[in-house]
Structures are given as C-alpha cells and as structure tokens.
Protein backbone atom coordinates (compact mmCIF):
# COMPACT_ATOMS: atom_id res chain seq x y z
CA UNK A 1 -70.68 -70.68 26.31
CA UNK A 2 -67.10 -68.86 26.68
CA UNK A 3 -64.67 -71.17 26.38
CA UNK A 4 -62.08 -68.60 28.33
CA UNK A 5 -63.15 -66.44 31.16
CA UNK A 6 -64.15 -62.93 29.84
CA UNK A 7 -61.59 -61.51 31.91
CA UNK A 8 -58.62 -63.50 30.93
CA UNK A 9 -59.88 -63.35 27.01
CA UNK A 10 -60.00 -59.07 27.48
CA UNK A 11 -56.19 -59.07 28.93
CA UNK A 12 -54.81 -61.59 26.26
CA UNK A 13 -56.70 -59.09 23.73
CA UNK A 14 -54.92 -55.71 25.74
CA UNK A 15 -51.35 -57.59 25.63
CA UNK A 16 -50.81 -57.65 22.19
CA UNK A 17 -49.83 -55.03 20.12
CA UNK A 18 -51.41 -53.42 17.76
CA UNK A 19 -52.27 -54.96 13.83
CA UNK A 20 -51.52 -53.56 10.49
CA UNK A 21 -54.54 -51.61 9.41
CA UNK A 22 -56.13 -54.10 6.75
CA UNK A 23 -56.07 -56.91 9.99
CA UNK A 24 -57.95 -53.98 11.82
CA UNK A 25 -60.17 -53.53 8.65
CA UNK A 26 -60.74 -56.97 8.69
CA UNK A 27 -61.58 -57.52 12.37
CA UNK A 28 -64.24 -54.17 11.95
CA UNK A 29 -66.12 -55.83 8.88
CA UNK A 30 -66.40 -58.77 10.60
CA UNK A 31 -68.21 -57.34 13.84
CA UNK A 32 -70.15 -55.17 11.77
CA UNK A 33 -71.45 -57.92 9.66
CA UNK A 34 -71.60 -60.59 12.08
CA UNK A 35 -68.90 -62.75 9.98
CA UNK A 36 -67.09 -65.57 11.96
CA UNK A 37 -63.04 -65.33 12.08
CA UNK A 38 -60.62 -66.57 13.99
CA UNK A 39 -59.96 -63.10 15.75
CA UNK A 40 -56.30 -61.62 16.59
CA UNK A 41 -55.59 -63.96 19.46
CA UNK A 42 -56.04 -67.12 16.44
CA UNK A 43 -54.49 -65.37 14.41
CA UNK A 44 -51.41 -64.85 15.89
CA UNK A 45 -51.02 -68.38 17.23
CA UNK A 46 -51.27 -68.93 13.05
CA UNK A 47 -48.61 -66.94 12.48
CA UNK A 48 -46.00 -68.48 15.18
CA UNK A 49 -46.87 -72.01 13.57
CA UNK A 50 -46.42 -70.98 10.11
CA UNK A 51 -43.06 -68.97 10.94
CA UNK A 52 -41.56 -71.49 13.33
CA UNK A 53 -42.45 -74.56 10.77
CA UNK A 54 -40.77 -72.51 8.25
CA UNK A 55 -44.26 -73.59 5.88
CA UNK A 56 -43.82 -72.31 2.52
CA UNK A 57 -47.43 -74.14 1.55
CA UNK A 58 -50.53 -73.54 3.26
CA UNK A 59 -53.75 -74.92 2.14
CA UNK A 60 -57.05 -73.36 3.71
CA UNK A 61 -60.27 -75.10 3.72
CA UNK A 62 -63.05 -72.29 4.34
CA UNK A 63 -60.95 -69.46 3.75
CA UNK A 64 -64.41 -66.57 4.08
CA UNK A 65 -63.19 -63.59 3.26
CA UNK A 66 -59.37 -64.11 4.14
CA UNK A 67 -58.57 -63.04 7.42
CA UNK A 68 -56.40 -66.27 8.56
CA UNK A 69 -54.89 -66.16 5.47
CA UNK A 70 -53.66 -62.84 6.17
CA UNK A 71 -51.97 -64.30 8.99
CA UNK A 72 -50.88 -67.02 6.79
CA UNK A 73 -49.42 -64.54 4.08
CA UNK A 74 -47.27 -62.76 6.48
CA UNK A 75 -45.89 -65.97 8.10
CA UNK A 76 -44.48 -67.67 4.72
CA UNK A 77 -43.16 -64.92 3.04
CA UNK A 78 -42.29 -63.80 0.02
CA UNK A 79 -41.46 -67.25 -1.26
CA UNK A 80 -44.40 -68.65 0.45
CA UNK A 81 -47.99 -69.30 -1.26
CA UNK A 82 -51.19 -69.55 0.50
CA UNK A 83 -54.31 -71.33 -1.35
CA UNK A 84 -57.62 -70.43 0.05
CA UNK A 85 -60.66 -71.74 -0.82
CA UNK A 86 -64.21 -70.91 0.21
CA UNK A 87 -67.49 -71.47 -1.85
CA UNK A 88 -68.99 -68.06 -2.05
CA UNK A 89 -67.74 -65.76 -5.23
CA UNK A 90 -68.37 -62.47 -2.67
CA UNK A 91 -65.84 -63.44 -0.26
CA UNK A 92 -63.06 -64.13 -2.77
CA UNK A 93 -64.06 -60.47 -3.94
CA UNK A 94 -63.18 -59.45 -0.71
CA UNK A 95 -60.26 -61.24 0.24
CA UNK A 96 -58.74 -60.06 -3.17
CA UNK A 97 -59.11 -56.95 -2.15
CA UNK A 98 -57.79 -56.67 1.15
CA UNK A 99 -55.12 -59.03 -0.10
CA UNK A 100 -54.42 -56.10 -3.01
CA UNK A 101 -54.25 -53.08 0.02
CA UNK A 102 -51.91 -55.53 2.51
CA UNK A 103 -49.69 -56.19 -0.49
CA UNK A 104 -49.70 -59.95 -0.11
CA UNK A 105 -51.41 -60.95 -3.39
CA UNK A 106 -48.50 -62.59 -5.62
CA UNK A 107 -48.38 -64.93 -2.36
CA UNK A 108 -52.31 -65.88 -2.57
CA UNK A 109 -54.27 -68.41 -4.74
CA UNK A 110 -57.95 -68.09 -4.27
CA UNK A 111 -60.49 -70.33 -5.64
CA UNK A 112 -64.58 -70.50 -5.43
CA UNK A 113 -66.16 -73.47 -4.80
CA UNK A 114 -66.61 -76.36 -2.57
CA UNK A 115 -63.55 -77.28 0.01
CA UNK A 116 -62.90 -80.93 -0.54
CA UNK A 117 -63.56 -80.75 -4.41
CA UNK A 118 -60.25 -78.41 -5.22
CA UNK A 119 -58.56 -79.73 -2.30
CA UNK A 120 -58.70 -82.81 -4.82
CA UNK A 121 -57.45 -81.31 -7.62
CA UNK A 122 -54.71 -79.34 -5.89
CA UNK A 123 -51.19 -80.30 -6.41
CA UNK A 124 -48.40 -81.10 -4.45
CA UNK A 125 -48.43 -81.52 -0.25
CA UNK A 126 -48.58 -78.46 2.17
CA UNK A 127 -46.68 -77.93 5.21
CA UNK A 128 -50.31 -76.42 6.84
CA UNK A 129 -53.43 -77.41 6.37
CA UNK A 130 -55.58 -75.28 7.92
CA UNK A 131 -59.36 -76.61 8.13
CA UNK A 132 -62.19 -74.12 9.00
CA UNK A 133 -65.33 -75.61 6.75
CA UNK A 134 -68.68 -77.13 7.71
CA UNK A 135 -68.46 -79.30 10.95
CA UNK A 136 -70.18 -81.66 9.78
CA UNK A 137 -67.33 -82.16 6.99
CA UNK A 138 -64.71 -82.24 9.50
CA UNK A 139 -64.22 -86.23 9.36
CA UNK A 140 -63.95 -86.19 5.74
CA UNK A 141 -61.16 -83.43 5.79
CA UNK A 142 -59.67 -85.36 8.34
CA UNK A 143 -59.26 -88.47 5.82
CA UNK A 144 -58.33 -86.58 2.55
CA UNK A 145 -55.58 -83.79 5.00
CA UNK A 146 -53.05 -86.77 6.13
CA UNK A 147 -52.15 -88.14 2.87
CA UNK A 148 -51.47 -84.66 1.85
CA UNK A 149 -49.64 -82.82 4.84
CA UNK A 150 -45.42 -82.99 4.48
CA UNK A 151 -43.48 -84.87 7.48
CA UNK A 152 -43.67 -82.05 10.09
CA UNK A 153 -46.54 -80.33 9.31
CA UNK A 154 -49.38 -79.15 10.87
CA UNK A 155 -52.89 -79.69 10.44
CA UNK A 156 -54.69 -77.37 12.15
CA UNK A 157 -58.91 -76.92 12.39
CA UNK A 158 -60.77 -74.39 14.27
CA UNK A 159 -63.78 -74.86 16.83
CA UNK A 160 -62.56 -77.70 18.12
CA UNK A 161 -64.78 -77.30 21.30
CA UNK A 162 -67.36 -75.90 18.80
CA UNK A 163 -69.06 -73.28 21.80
CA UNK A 164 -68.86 -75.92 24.33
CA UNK A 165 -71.24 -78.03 22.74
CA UNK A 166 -69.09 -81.05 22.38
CA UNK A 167 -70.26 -81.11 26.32
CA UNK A 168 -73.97 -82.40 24.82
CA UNK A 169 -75.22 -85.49 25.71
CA UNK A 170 -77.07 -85.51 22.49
CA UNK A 171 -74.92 -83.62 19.76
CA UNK A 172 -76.12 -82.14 16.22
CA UNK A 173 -74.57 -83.35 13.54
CA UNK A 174 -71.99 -80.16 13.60
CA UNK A 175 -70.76 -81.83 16.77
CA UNK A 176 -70.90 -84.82 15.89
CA UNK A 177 -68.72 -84.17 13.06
CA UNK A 178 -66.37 -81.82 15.69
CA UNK A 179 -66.15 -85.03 18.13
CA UNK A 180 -65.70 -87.36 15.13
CA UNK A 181 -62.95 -85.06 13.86
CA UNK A 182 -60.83 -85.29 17.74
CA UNK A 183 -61.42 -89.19 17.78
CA UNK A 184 -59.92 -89.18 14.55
CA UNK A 185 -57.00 -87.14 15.31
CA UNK A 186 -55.98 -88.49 19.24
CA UNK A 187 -56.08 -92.16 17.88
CA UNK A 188 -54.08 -91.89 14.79
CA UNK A 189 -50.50 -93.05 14.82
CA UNK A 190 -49.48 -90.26 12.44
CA UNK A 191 -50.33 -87.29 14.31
CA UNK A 192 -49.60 -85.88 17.95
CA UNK A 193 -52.07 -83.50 18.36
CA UNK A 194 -53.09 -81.08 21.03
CA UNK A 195 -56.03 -78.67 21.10
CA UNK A 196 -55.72 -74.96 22.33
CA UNK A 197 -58.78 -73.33 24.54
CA UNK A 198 -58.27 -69.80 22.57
CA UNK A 199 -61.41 -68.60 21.09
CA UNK A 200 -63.49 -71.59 20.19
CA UNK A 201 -60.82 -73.76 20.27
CA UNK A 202 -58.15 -74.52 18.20
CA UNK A 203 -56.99 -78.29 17.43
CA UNK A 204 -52.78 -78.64 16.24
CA UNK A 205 -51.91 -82.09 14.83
CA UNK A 206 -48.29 -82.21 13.58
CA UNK A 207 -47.82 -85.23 11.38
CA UNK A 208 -44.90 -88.11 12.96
C-alpha cells in the first residue's frame, strides 16, 4: 500500500536538491540489495529535527548500515555524537566505511548487537532517540526511550503506519507492536506527538 500518492511522492523526490555522493552511494546499495532505509525525503525531515533541536546526542536503535545516521552526523556537528546500534557485524562494516569516505567518523559510535541490550548500558540521556528496530519491539523501546530522552527532545520511530497495515482488522504481531507503540505515545502525559505520512510513516514525540 503507498502511503502517499505516487505522484506527489515523485515531485517531493524532484524538489530537493541533490545529496552528497556517499548519501547517493547509500541510496544505490540499498535498491540494489533490496535494504530498507528511510530514503532522502526521511532523511531530510531527520536532519531539520536534529539541526533545529540543536541535539548534540542521538541514539539510534536499528541503525543497518547507517544511512539515517548520516543524516544524523551532518545535523549535530562537529561537537555532536551519534551512537548507532544494529545487531549484524556486516552492517557496522559498512556504515564504518561510508562513515570513513563522508568524513563523519570521530562523530559516530557504532556497536553490534541487540538494540535494547546497549541501549541499557549506554550512558547519559540523548536529545534524539531515533527507533527503527523490530516492530514487534516497538512497545518495549517505547518504555526504556522516555526515561532517557532530555526535556525537549524528540523521540522519533519509523513505519509508524507500517505499509498501511495498521488498517487490519486482524494485525501480526509487527502491527500489533506498531499500534501498541501509537497508543503508547498519544496517551502519555510526557510526550506531544504527531506522526508524518512520508514514506512509511514517520511518528515525532517531543518530550513536555
């Protein structure tokens, strides 16, 4: 299901300008190998949040092989420091390097292994949290993110209409942890949140 009509989606892809080559790198790999990202029109919205908040932390949950982080990168700055985190070794090999050719990497912190368990031993709060892991971990992000996320800051997790499917009258447990995840977020006194039809949907909480 397209979320945005495939007209609209081609003109908001024609506006904007071109990337810096390792984005366009990036983007190729990833349609070439079939590997989900959050594309150029996510990752641009990333980049406003992160620059506008002023975030000088960002914590990613399901980094893959780096391209939000990219986004990320370029939004804190020099002073900034990104920590990604994604469960396959190959990916971090990747990111690493594309990290090494955008000259980015003494603002990146990259480590293997499951999500929630270094989000654990992480230090310190984050002005972004940016949540992209399995859907079906969504509620459980939810729960450890708020505690951690500064006064003013974002939490922000992708497929928040998860290809339309939170329309099924009988979700899989992806959903279900997608619909869990929005429940969460709209009743909680801490947040205000609003969720963004680009892509697959994009869900911005900003903490009261």
């Amino acid at each position: 299901m397209n979320i945005l009509d495939n007209g609209i989606e081609s003109y908001l892809n024609d506006v904007i300008p071109d990337r810096d080559s390792v984005l366009t790198a990036m983007e190729e790999y990833a349609t070439q190998n079939n590997f989900p990202i959050v594309g150029p029109l996510v990752g641009r919205l990333l980049y406003v949040l992160a620059y506008a908040t002023k975030a000088k932390r960002v914590l990613e949950l399901g980094s893959g092989f780096g391209y939000s982080a990219y986004w990320f990168a370029k939004a804190v700055g020099n002073d900034g420091i990104v920590l990604c985190t994604d469960k396959n070794p190959e990916n971090e090999k990747k990111a690493k390097a594309y990290f090494k050719r955008g000259k980015i990497s003494d603002r990146m912190q990259f480590h293997t292994g499951d999500a929630l368990s270094i989000f654990d031993i992480a230090e310190g709060d984050f002005d972004i949290i940016f949540n992209d892991v399995d859907k079906e971990l969504y509620p459980k992000v939810f729960k450890k993110a708020i505690p951690r996320l500064k006064k003013g800051g974002l939490l922000i997790s992708d497929n928040a209409l998860w290809k339309g499917k939170v329309l099924d009258k009988n979700p899989d447990a992806a959903t279900a942890g997608v619909l869990t995840y929005t429940r969460l977020a709209y009743s909680s006194r801490e947040l205000f949140n609003t969720i963004i039809p680009l892509r697959d949907g994009v869900i911005v909480s900003v903490k009261l």
